[in-house]
N, C-alpha and C. Protein backbone atom coordinates (compact mmCIF):
# COMPACT_ATOMS: atom_id res chain seq x y z
N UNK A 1 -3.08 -9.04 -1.31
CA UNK A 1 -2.33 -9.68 -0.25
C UNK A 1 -1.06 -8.90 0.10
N UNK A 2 -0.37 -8.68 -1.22
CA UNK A 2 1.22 -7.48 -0.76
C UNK A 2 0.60 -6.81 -0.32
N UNK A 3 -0.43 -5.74 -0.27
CA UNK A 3 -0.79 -4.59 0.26
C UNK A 3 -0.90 -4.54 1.96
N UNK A 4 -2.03 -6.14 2.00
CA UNK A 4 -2.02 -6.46 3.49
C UNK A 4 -0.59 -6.59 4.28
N UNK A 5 0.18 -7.30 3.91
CA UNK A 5 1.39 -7.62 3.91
C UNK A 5 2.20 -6.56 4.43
N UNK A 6 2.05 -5.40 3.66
CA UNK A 6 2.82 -4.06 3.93
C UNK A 6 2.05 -3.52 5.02
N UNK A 7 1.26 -3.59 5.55
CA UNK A 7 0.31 -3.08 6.78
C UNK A 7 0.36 -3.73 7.59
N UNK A 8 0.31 -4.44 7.82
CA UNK A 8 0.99 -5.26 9.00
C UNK A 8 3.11 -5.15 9.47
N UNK A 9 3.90 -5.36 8.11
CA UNK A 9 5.01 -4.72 8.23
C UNK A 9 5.08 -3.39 9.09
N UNK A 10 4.50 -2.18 8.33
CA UNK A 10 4.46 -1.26 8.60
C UNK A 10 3.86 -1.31 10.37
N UNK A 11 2.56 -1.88 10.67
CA UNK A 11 2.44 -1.64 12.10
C UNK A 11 3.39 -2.26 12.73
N UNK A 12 3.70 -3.61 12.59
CA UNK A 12 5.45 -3.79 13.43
C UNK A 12 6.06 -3.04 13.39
N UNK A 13 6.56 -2.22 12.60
CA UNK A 13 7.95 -0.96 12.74
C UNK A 13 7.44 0.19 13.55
N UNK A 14 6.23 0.45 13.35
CA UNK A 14 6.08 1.25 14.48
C UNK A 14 5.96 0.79 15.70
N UNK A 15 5.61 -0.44 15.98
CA UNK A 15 5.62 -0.40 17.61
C UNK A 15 6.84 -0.78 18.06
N UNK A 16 8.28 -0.87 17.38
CA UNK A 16 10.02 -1.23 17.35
C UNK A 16 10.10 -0.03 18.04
N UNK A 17 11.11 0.62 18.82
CA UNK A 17 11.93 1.33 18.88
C UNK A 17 13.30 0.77 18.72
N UNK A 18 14.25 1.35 18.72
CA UNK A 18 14.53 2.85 17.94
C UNK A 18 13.68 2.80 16.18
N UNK A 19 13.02 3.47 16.17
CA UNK A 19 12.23 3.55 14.84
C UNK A 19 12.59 3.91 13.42
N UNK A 20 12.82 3.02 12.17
CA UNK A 20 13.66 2.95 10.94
C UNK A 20 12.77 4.20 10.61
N UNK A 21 13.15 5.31 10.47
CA UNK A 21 11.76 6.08 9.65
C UNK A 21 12.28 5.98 8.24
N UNK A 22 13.48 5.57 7.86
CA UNK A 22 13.60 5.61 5.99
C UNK A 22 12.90 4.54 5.40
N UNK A 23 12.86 3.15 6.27
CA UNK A 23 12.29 2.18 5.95
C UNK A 23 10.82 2.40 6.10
N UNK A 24 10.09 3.34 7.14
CA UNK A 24 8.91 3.46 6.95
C UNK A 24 8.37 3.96 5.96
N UNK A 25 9.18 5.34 5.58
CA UNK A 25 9.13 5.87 4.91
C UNK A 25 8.56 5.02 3.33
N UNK A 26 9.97 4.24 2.85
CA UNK A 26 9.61 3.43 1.54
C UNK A 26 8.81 2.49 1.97
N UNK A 27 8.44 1.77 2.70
CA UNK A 27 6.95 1.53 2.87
C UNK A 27 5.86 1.91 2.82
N UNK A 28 5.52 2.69 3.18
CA UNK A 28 4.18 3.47 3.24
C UNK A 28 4.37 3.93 1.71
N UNK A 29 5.38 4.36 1.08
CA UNK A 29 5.22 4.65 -0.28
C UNK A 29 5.26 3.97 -1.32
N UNK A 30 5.11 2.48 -0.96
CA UNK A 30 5.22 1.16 -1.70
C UNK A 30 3.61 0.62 -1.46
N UNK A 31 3.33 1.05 -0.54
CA UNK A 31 2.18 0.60 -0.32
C UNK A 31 0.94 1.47 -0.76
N UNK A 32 1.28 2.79 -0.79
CA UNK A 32 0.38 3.74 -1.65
C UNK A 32 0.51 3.22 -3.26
N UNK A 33 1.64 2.95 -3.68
CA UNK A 33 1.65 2.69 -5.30
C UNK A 33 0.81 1.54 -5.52
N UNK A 34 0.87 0.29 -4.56
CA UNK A 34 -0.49 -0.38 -4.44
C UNK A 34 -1.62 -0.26 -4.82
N UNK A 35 -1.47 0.66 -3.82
CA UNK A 35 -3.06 1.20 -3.35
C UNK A 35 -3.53 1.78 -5.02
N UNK A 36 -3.15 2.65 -5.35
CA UNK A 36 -3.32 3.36 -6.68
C UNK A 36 -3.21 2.39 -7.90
N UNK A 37 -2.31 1.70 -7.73
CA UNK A 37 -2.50 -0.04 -8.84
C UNK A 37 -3.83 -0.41 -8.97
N UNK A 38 -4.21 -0.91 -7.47
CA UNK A 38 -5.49 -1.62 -7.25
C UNK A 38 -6.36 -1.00 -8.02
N UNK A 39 -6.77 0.27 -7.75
CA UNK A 39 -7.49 1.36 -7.77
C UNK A 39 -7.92 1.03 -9.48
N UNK A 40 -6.64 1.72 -9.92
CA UNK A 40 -6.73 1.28 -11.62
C UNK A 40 -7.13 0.63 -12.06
N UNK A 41 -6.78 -0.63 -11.68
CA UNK A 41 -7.33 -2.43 -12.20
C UNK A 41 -8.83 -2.42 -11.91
N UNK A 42 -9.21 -1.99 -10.66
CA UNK A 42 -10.68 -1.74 -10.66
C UNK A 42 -11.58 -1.33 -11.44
N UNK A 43 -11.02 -0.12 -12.09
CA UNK A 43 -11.70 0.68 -12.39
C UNK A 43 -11.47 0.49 -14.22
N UNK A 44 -10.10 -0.37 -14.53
CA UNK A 44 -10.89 -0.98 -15.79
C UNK A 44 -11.45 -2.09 -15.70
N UNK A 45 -11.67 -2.79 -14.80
CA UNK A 45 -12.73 -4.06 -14.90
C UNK A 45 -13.78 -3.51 -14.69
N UNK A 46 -13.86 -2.43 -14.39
CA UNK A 46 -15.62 -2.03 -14.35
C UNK A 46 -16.13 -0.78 -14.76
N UNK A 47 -15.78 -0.32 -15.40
CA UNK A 47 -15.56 1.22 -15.90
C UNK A 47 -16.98 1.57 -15.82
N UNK A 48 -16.92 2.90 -15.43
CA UNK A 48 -18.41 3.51 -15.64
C UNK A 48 -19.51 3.87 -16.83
N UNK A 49 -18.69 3.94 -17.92
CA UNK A 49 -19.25 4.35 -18.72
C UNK A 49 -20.31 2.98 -19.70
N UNK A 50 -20.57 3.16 -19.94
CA UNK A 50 -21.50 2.07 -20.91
C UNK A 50 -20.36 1.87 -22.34
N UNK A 51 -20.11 0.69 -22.67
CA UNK A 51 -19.27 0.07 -23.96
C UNK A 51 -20.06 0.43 -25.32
């Protein structure tokens, strides 16, 4: 949901002018650490290898 959250943020600031780019900036890079969270958690709830 934060992730969605930040994507939608993020498309509001871009369609603002005059445009925050520092704030985009730590957004989009708050929202990648997400992204890479998620990623993780995934991938130990389901790991590939056989137990």
């Amino acid at each position: 949901m934060e992730h969605a959250d930040l994507d939608a943020t993020i498309d509001r600031l871009v369609e603002h002018m005059p445009l925050d780019e520092l704030m985009l900036q730590r957004l989009k890079k708050r929202r990648l650490a997400l992204r890479d969270r998620i990623s993780r958690l995934e991938i130990a709830l389901d790991p590939k290898e056989p137990a």
